[in-house]
C-alpha atoms as a PDB file:
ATOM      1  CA  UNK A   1      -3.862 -80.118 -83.825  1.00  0.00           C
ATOM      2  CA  UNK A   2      -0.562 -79.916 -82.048  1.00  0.00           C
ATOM      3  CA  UNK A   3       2.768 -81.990 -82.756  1.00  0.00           C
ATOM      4  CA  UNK A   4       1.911 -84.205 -80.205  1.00  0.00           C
ATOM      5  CA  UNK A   5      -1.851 -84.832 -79.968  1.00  0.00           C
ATOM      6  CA  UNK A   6      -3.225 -86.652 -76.531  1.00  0.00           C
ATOM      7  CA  UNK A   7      -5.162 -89.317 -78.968  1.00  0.00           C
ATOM      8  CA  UNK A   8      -4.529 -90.890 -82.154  1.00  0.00           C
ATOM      9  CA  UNK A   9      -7.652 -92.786 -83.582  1.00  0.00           C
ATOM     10  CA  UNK A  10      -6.794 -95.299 -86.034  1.00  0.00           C
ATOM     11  CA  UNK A  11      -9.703 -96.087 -88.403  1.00  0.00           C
ATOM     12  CA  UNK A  12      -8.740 -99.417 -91.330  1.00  0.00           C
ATOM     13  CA  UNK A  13     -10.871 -98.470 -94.070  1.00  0.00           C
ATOM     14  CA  UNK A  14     -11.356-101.620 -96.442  1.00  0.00           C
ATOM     15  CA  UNK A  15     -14.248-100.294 -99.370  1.00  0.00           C
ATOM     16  CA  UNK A  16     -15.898 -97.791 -96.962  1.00  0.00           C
ATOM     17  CA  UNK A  17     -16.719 -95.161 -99.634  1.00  0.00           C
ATOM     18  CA  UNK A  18     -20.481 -94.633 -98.190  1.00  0.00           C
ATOM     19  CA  UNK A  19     -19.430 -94.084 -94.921  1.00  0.00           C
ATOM     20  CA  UNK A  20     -16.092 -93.230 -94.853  1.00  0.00           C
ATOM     21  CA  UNK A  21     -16.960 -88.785 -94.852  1.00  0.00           C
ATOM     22  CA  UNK A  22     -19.654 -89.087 -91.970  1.00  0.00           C
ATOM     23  CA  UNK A  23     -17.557 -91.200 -89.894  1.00  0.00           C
ATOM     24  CA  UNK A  24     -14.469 -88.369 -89.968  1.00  0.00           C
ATOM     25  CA  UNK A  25     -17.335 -85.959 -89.479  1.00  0.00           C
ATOM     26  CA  UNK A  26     -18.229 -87.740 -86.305  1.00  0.00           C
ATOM     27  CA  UNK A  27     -15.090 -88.424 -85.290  1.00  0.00           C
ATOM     28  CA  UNK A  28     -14.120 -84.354 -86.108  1.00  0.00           C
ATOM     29  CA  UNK A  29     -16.918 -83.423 -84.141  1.00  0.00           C
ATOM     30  CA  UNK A  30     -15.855 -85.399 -80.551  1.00  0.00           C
ATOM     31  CA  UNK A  31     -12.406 -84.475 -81.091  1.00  0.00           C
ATOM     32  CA  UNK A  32     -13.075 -80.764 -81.329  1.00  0.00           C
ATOM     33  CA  UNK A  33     -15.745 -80.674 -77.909  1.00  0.00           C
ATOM     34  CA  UNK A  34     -13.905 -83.080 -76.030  1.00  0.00           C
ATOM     35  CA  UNK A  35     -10.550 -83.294 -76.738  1.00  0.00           C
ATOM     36  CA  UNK A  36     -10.054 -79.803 -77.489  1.00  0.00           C
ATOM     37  CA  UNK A  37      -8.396 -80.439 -81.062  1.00  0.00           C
ATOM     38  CA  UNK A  38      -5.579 -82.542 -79.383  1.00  0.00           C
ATOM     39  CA  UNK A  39      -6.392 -85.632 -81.594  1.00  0.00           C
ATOM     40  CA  UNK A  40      -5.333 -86.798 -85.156  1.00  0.00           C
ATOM     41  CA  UNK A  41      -7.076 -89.213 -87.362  1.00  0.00           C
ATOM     42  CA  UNK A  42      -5.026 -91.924 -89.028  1.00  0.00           C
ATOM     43  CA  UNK A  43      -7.122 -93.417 -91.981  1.00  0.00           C
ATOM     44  CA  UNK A  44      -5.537 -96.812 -93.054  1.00  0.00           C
ATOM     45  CA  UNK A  45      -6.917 -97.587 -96.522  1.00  0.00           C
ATOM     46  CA  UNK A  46      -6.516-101.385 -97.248  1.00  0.00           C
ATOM     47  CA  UNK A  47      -7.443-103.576-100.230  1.00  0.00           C
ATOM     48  CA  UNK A  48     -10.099-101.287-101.446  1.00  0.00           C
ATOM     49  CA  UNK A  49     -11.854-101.863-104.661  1.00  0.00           C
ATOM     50  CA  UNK A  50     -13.980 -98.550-104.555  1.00  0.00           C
ATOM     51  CA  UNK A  51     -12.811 -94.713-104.155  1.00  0.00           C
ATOM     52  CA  UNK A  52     -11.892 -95.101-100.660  1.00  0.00           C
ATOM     53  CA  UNK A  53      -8.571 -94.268-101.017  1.00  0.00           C
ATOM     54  CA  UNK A  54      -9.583 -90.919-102.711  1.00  0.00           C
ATOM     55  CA  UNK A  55     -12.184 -89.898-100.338  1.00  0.00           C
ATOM     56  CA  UNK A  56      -9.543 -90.742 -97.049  1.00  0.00           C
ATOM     57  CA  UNK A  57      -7.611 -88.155 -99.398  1.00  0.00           C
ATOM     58  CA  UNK A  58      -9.810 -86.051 -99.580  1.00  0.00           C
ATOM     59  CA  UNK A  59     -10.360 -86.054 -96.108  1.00  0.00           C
ATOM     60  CA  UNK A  60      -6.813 -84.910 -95.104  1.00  0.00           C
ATOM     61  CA  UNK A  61      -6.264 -82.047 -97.258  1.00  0.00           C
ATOM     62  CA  UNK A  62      -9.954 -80.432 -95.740  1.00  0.00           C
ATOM     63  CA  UNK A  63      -9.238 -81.222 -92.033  1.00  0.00           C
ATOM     64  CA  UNK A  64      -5.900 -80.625 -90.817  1.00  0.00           C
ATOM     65  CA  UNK A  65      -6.001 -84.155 -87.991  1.00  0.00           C
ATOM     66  CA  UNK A  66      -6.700 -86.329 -90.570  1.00  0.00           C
ATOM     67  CA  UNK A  67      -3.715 -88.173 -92.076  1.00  0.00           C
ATOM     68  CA  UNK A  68      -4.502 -91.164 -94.983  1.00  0.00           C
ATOM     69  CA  UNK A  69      -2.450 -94.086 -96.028  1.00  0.00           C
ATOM     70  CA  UNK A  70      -2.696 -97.124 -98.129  1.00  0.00           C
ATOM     71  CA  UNK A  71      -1.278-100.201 -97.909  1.00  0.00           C
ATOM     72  CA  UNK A  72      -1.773-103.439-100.457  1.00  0.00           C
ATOM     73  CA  UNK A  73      -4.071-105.843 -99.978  1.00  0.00           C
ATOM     74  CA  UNK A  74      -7.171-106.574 -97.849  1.00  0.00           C
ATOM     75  CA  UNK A  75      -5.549-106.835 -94.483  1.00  0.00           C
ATOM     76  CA  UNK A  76      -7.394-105.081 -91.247  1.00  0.00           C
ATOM     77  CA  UNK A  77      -4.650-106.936 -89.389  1.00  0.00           C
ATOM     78  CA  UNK A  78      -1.759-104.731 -91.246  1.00  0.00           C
ATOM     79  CA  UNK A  79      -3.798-101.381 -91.599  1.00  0.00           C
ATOM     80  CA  UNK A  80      -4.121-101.323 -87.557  1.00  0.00           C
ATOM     81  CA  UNK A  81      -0.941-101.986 -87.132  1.00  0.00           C
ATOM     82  CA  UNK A  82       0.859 -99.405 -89.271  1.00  0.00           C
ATOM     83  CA  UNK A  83      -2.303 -97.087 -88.296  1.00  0.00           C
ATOM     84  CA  UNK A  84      -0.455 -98.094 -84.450  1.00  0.00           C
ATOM     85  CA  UNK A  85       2.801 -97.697 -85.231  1.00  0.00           C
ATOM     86  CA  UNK A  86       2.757 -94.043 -87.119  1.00  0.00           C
ATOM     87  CA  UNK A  87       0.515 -92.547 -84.525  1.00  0.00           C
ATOM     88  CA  UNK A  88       1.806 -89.858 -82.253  1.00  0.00           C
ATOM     89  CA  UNK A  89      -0.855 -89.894 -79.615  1.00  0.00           C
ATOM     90  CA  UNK A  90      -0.136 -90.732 -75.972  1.00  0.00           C
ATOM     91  CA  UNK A  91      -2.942 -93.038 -76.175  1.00  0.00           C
ATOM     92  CA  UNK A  92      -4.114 -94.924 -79.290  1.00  0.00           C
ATOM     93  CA  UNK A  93      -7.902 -96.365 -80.120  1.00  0.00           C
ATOM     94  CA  UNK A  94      -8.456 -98.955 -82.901  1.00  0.00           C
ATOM     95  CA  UNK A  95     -12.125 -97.641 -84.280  1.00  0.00           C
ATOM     96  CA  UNK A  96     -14.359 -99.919 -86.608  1.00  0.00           C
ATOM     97  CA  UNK A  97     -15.274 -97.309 -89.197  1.00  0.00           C
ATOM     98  CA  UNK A  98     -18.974 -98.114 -88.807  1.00  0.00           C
ATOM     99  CA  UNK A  99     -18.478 -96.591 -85.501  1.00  0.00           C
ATOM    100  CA  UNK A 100     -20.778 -99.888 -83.878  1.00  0.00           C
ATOM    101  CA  UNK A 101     -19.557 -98.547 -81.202  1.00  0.00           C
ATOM    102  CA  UNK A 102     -20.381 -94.742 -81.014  1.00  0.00           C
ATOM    103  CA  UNK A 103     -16.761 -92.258 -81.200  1.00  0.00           C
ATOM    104  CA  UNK A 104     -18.525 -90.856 -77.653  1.00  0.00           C
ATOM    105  CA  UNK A 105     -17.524 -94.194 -75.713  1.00  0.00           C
ATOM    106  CA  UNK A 106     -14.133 -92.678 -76.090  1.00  0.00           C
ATOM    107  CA  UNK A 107     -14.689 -90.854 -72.740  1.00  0.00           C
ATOM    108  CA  UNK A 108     -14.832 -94.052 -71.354  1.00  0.00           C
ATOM    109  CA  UNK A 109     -11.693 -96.038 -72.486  1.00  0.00           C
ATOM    110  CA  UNK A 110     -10.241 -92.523 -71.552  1.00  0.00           C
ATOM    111  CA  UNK A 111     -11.517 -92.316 -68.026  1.00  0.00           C
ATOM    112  CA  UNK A 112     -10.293 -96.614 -67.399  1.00  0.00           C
ATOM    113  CA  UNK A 113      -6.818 -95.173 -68.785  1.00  0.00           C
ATOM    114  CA  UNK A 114      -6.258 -92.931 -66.095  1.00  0.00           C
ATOM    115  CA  UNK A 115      -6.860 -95.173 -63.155  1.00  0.00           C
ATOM    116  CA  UNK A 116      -3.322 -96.972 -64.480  1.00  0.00           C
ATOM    117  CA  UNK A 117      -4.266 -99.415 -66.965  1.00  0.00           C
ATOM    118  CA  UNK A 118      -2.368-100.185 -70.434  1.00  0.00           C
ATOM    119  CA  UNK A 119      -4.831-101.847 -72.221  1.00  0.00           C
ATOM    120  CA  UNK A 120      -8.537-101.145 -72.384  1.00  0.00           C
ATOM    121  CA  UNK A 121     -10.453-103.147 -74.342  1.00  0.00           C
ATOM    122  CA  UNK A 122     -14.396-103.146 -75.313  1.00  0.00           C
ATOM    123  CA  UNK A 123     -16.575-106.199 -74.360  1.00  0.00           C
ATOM    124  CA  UNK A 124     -19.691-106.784 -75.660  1.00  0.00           C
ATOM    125  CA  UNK A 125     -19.945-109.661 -73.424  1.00  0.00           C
ATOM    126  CA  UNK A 126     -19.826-107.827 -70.064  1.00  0.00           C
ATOM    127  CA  UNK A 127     -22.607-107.889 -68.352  1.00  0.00           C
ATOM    128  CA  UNK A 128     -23.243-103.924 -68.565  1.00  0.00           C
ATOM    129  CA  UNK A 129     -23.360-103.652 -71.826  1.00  0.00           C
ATOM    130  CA  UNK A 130     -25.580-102.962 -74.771  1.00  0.00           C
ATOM    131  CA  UNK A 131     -25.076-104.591 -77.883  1.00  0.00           C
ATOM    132  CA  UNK A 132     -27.897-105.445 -80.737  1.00  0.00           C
ATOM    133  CA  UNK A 133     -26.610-108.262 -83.384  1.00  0.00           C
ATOM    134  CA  UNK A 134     -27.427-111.513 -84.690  1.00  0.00           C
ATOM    135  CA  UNK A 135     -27.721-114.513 -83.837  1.00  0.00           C
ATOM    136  CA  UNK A 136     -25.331-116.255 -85.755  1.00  0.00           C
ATOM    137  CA  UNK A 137     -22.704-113.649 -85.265  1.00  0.00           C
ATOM    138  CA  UNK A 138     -23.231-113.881 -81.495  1.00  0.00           C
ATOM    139  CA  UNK A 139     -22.765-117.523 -81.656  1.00  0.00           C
ATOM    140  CA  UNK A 140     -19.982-118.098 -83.668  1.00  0.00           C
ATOM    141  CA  UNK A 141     -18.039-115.447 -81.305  1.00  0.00           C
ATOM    142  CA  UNK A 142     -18.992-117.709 -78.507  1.00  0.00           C
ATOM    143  CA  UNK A 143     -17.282-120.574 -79.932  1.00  0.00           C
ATOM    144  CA  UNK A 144     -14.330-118.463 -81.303  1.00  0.00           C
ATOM    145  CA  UNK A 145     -13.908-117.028 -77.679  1.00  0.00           C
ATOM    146  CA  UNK A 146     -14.388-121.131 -76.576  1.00  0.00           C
ATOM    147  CA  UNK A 147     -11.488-121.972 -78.749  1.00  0.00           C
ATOM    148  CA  UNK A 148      -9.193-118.623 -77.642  1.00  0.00           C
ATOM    149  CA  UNK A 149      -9.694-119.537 -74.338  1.00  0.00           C
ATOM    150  CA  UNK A 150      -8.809-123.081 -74.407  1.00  0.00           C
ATOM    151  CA  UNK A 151      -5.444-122.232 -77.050  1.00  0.00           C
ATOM    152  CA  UNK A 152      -4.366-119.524 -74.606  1.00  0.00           C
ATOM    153  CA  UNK A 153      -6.109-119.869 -71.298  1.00  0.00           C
ATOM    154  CA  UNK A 154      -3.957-116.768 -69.897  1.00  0.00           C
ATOM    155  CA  UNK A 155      -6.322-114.621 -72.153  1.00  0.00           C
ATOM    156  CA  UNK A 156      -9.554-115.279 -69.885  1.00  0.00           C
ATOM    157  CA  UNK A 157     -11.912-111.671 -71.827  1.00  0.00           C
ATOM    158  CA  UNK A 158     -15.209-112.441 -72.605  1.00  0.00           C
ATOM    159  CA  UNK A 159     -14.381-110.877 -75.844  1.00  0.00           C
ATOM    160  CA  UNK A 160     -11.402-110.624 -77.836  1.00  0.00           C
ATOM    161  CA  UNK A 161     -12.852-109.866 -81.543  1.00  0.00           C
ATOM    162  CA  UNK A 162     -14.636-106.133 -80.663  1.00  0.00           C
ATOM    163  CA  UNK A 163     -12.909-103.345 -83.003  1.00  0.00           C
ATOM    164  CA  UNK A 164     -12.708-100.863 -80.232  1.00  0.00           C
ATOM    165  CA  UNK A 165      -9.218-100.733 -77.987  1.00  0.00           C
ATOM    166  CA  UNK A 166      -7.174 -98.530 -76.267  1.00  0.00           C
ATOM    167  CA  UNK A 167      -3.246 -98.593 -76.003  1.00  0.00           C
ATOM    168  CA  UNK A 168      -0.858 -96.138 -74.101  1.00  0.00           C
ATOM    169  CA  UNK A 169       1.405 -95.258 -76.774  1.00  0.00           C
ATOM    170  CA  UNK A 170       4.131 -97.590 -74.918  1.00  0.00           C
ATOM    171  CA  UNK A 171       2.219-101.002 -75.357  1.00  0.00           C
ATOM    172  CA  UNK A 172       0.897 -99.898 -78.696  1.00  0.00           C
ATOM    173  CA  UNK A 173       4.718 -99.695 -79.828  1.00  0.00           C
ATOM    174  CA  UNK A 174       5.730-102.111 -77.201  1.00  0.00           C
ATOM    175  CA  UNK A 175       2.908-104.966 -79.122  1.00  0.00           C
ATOM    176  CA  UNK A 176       2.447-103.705 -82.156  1.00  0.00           C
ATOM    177  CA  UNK A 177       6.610-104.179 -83.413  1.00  0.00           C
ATOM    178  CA  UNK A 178       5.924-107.558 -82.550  1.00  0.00           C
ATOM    179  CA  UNK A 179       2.680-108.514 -84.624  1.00  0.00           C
ATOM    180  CA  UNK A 180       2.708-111.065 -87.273  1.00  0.00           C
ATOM    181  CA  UNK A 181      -0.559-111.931 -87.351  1.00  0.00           C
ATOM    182  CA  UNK A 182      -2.385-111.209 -90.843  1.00  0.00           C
ATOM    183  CA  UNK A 183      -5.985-112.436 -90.093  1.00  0.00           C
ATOM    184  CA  UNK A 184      -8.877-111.067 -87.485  1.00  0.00           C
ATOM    185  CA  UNK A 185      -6.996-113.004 -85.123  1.00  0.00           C
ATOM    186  CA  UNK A 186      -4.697-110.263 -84.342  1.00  0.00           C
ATOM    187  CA  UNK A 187      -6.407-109.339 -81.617  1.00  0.00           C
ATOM    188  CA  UNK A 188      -5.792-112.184 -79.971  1.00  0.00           C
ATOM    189  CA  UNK A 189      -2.014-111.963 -80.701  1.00  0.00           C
ATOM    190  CA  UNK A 190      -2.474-107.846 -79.527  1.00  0.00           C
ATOM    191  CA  UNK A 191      -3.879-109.483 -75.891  1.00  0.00           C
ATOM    192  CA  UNK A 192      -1.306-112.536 -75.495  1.00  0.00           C
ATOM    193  CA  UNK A 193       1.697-109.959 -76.356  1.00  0.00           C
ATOM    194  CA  UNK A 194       0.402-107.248 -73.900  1.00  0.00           C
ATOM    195  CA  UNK A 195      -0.015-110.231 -71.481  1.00  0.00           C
ATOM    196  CA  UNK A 196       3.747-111.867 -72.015  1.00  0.00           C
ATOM    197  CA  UNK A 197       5.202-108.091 -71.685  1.00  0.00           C
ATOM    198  CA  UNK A 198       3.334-107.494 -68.626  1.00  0.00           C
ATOM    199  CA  UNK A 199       1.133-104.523 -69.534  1.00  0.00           C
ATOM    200  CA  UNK A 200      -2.083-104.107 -67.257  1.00  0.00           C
ATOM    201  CA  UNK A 201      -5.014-105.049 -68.819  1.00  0.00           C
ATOM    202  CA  UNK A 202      -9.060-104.616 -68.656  1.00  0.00           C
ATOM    203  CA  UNK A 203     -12.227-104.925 -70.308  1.00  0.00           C
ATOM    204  CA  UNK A 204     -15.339-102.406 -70.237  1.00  0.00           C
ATOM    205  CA  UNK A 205     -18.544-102.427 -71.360  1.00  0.00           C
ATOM    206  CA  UNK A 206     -19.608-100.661 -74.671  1.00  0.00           C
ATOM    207  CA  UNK A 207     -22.682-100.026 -76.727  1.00  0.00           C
ATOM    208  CA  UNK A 208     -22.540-101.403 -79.811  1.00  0.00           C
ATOM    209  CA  UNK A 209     -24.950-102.324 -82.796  1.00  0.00           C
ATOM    210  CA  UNK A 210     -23.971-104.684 -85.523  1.00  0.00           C
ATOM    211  CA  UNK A 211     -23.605-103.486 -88.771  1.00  0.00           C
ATOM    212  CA  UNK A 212     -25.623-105.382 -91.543  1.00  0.00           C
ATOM    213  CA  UNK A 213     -22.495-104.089 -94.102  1.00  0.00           C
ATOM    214  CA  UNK A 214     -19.591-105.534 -92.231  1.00  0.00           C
ATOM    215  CA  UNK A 215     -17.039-106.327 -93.996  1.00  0.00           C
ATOM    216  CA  UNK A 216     -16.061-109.698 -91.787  1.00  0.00           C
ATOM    217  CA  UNK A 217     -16.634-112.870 -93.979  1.00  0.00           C
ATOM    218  CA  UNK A 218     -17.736-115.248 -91.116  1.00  0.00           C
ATOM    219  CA  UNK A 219     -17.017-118.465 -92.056  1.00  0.00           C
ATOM    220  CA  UNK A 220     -13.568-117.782 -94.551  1.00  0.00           C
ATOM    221  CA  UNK A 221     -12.114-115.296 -91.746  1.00  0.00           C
ATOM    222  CA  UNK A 222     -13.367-117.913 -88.746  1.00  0.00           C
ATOM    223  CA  UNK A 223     -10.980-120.597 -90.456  1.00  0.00           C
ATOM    224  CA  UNK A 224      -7.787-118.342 -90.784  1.00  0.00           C
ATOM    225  CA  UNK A 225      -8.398-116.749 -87.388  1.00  0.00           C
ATOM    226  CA  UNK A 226      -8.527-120.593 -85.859  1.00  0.00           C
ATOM    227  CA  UNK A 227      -4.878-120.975 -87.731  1.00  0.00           C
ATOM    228  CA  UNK A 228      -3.298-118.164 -86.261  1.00  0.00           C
ATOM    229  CA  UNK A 229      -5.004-118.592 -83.037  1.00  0.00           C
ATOM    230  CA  UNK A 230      -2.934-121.940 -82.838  1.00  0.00           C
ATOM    231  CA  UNK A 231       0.080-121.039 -83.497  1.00  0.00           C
ATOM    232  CA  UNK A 232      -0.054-117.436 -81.713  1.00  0.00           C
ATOM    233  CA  UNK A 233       2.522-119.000 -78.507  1.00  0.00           C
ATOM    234  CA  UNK A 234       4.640-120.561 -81.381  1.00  0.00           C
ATOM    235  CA  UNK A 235       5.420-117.442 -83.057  1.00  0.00           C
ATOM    236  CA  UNK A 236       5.848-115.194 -79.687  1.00  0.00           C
ATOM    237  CA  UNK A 237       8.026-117.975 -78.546  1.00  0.00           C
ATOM    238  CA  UNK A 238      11.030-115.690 -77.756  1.00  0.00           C
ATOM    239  CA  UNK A 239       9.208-112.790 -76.041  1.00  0.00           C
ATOM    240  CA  UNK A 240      10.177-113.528 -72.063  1.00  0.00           C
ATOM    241  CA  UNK A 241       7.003-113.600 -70.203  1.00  0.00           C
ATOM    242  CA  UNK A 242       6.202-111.122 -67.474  1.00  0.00           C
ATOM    243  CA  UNK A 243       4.583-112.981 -64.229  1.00  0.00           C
ATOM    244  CA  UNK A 244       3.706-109.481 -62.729  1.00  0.00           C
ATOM    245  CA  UNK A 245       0.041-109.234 -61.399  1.00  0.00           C
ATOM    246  CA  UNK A 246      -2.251-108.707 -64.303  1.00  0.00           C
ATOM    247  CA  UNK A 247      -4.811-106.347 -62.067  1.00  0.00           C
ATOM    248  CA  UNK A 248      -4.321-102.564 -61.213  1.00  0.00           C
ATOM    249  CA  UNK A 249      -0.917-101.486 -59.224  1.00  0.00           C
ATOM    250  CA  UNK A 250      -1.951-100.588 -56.027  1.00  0.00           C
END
């Protein structure tokens, strides 16, 4: 790895002990064929009640671009953002460690990167992609997005809640100092900051599969996201919007 690696992949790990060493494998394994070892992996331990911490450990003294932390309490909120904020990378992808969406749609973010954009975030709403899930977690993202899009209707992405996103370093440092958000609705606070400071934004279609394990508690983190959803333009109050074109420079 050098000092300054092209891509830093921040992975929250909240009680991911059984899948925490094949993940990094994974991850290890695109890094080295397609980026060439310049990548690091930031594992953000957070809340665990298992031996995640040790195994993320564990991890980083075997394989020199892994680098663990922990931080108190369950927050996934909190773990991306510090994961964010001590990242070197030029760019910076937020990865679900269940990898629902395989480590090889990378490429892809990657490839939307360099035609100019900022912010490139997954959809499993867009048309193109391929997602297997349930029912009810389907649904209750439809409503959440429903609710999102009436609260904030600058933020018109079919979805908002998919673990997968790339940031240039600059947004990621640019969005992430300003984050306050402690529930699953920080994505939504991610997208209306990189809106109000006038960083180009997109959405692309991914594969993903939903993971039987998650960790999301539907209906308990549903009612905190809907609070900070609502009070999201209160507490960003002070950050002077940017009116620039949100499409592609020419």
């Amino acid at each position: 790895m050098t000092s300054s690696p092209y891509l830093s992949i921040i992975i929250p790990t909240h009680n991911e002990a059984l899948n925490l060493r094949e993940t990094v494998f994974q991850v290890i394994r695109y890094g080295e064929h397609e980026l060439h070892g310049r990548y690091e992996i930031l594992l953000v331990e957070n809340g665990s009640t298992d031996n995640t911490m040790v195994i993320a450990e564990e991890m980083q003294h075997v394989y020199t671009p892994v680098r663990a932390f922990h931080i108190e309490g369950r927050s996934k909120a909190e773990a991306v953002r510090i994961g964010m904020l001590m990242a070197h990378g030029d760019y910076r992808y937020m990865c679900d460690c269940d990898l629902s969406t395989p480590i090889g749609e990378v490429t892809n973010f990657l490839r939307f990167m360099r035609d100019g954009w900022d912010v490139v975030i997954g959809s499993r709403e867009h048309p193109d992609s391929k997602v297997e899930t349930s029912f009810k977690r389907w649904f209750m993202g439809r409503v959440f997005q429903g609710i999102v899009r009436a609260v904030l209707p600058v933020l018109d992405y079919r979805d908002t809640q998919c673990g997968f996103k790339l940031f240039t370093a600059r947004a990621a440092n640019e969005i992430f100092t300003r984050m306050e958000c402690k529930s699953m609705a920080f994505d939504v606070e991610a997208l209306y900051l990189a809106f109000q400071l006038g960083f180009y934004c997109t959405d692309m279609p991914v594969a993903w599969r939903n993971d039987p394990n998650s960790r999301v508690r539907l209906i308990r983190d549903s009612w905190l996201m809907l609070r900070d959803v609502l009070r999201i333009r209160q507490l960003h109050a002070d950050v002077v919007p940017s009116y620039k074109q949100k499409k592609i420079p020419a």
